[in-house]
N, C-alpha and C. Protein backbone atom coordinates (compact mmCIF):
# COMPACT_ATOMS: atom_id res chain seq x y z
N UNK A 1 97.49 117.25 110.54
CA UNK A 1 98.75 116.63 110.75
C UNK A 1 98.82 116.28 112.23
N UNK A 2 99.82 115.08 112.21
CA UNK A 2 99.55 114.42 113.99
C UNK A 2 101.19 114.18 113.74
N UNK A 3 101.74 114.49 114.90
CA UNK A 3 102.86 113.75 115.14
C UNK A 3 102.89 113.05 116.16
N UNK A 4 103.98 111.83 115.69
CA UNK A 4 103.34 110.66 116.99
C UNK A 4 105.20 110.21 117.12
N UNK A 5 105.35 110.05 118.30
CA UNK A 5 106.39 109.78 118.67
C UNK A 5 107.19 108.38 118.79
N UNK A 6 106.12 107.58 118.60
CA UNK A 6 106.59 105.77 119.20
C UNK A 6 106.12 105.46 118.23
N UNK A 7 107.63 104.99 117.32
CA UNK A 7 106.68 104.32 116.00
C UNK A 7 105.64 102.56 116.11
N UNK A 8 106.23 102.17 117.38
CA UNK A 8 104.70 101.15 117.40
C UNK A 8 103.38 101.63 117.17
N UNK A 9 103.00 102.96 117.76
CA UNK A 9 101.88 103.48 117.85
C UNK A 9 101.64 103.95 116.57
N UNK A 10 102.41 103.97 115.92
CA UNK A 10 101.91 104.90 114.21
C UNK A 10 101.55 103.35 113.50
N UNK A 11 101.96 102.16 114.06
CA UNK A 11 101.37 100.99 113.07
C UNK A 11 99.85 101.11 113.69
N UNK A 12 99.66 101.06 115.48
CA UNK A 12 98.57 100.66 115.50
C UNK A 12 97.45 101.44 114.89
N UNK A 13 97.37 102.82 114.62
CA UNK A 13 96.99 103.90 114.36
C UNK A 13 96.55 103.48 112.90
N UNK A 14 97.37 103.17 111.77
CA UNK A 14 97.45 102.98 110.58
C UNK A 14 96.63 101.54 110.30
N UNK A 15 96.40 101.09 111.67
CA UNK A 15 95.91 99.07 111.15
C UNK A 15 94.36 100.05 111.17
N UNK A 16 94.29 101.20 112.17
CA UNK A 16 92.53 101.90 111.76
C UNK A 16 91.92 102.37 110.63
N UNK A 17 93.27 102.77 109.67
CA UNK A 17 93.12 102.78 108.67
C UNK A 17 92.51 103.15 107.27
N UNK A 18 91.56 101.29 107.45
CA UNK A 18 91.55 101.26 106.31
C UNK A 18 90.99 102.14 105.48
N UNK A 19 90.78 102.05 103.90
CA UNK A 19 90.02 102.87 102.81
C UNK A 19 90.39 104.06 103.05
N UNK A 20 91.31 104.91 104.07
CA UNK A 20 91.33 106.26 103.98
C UNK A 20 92.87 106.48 103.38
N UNK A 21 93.19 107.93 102.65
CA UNK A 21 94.22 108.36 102.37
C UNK A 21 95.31 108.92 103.06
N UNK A 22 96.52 108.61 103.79
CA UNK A 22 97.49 108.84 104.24
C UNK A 22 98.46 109.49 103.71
N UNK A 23 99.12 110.29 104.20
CA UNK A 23 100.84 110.30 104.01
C UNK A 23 101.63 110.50 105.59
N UNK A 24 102.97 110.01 105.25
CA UNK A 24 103.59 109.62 106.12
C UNK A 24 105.07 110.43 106.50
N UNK A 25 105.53 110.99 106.34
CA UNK A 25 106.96 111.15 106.91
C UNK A 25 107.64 111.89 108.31
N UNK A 26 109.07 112.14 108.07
CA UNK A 26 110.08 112.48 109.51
C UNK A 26 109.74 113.69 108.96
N UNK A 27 110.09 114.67 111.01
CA UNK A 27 109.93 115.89 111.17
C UNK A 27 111.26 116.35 109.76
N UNK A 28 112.39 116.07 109.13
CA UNK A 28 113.18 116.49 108.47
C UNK A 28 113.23 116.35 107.53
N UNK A 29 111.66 115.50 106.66
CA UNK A 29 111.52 115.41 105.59
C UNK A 29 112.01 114.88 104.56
N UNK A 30 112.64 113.51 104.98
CA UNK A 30 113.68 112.82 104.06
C UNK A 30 112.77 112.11 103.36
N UNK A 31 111.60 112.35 103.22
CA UNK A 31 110.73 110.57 103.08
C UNK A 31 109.50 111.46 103.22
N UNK A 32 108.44 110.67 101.91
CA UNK A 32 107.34 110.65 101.92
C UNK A 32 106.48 109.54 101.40
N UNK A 33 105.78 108.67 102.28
CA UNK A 33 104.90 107.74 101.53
C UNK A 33 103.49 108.56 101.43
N UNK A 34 102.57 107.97 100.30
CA UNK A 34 101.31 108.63 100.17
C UNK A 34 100.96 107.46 99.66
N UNK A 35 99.62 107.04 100.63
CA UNK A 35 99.10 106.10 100.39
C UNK A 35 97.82 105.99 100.37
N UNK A 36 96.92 105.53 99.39
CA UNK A 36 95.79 105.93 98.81
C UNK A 36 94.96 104.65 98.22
N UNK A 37 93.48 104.45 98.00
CA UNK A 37 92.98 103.26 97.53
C UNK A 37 93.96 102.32 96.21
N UNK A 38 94.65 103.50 96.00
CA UNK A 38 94.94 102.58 94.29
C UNK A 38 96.16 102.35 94.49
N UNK A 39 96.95 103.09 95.61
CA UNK A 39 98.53 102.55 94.77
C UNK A 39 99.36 103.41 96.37
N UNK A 40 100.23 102.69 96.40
CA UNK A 40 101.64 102.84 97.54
C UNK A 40 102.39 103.87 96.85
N UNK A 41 103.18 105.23 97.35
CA UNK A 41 103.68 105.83 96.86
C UNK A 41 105.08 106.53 97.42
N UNK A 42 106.06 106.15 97.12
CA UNK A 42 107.44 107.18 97.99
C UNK A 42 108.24 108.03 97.40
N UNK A 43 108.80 108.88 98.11
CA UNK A 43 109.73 109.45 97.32
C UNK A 43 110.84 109.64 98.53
N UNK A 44 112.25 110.43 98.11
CA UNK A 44 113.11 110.43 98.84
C UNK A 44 113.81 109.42 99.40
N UNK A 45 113.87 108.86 100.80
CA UNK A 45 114.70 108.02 101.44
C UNK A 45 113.80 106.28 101.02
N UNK A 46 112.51 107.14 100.76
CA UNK A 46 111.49 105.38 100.97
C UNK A 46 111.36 104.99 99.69
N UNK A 47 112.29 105.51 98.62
CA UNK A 47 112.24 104.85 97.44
C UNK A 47 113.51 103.49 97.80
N UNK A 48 114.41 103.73 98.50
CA UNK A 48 115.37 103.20 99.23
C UNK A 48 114.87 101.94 100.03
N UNK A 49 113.85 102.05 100.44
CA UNK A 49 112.63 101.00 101.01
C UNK A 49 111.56 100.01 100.58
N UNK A 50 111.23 101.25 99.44
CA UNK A 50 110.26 99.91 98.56
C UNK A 50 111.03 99.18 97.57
N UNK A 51 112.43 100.06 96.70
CA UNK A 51 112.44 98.96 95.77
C UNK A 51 112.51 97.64 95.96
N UNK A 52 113.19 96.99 97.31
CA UNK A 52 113.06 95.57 97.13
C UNK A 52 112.18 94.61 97.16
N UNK A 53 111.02 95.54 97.46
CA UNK A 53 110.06 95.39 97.13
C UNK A 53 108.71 95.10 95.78
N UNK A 54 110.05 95.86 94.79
CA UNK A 54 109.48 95.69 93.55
C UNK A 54 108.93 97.01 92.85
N UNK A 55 108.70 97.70 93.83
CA UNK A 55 108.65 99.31 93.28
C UNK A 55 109.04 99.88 92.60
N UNK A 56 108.40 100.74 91.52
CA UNK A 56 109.36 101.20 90.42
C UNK A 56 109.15 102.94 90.94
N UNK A 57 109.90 103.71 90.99
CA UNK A 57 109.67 105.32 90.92
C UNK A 57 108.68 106.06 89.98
N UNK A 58 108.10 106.66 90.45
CA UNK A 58 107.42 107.59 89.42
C UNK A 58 108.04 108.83 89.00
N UNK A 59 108.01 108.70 87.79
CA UNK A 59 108.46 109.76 87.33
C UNK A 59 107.96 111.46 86.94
């Protein structure tokens, strides 16, 4: 685990990327993306984020 303070720096970090498995959230845990070769994943606050995106929740 890395915490990074300037969220510019967590894009540039993330453009390194590729093919590897991530997850993402705040020190308070409102939000989790998990992101992986096959599929974008949120729960909590970032379901709030992707749906307009088109996202459906997993159940």
């Amino acid at each position: 685990m890395i915490k990074i303070s300037n969220a510019q720096k967590t894009g540039e970090l993330l453009l390194q990327c590729s093919g590897m498995e991530y997850f993402l959230s705040n020190e308070a845990s409102t939000y989790l993306i998990a992101v992986n070769w096959y599929v974008v994943e949120g729960a909590g606050e970032a379901l709030q984020w992707m749906e307009p995106l088109g996202a459906t929740p997993i159940e």
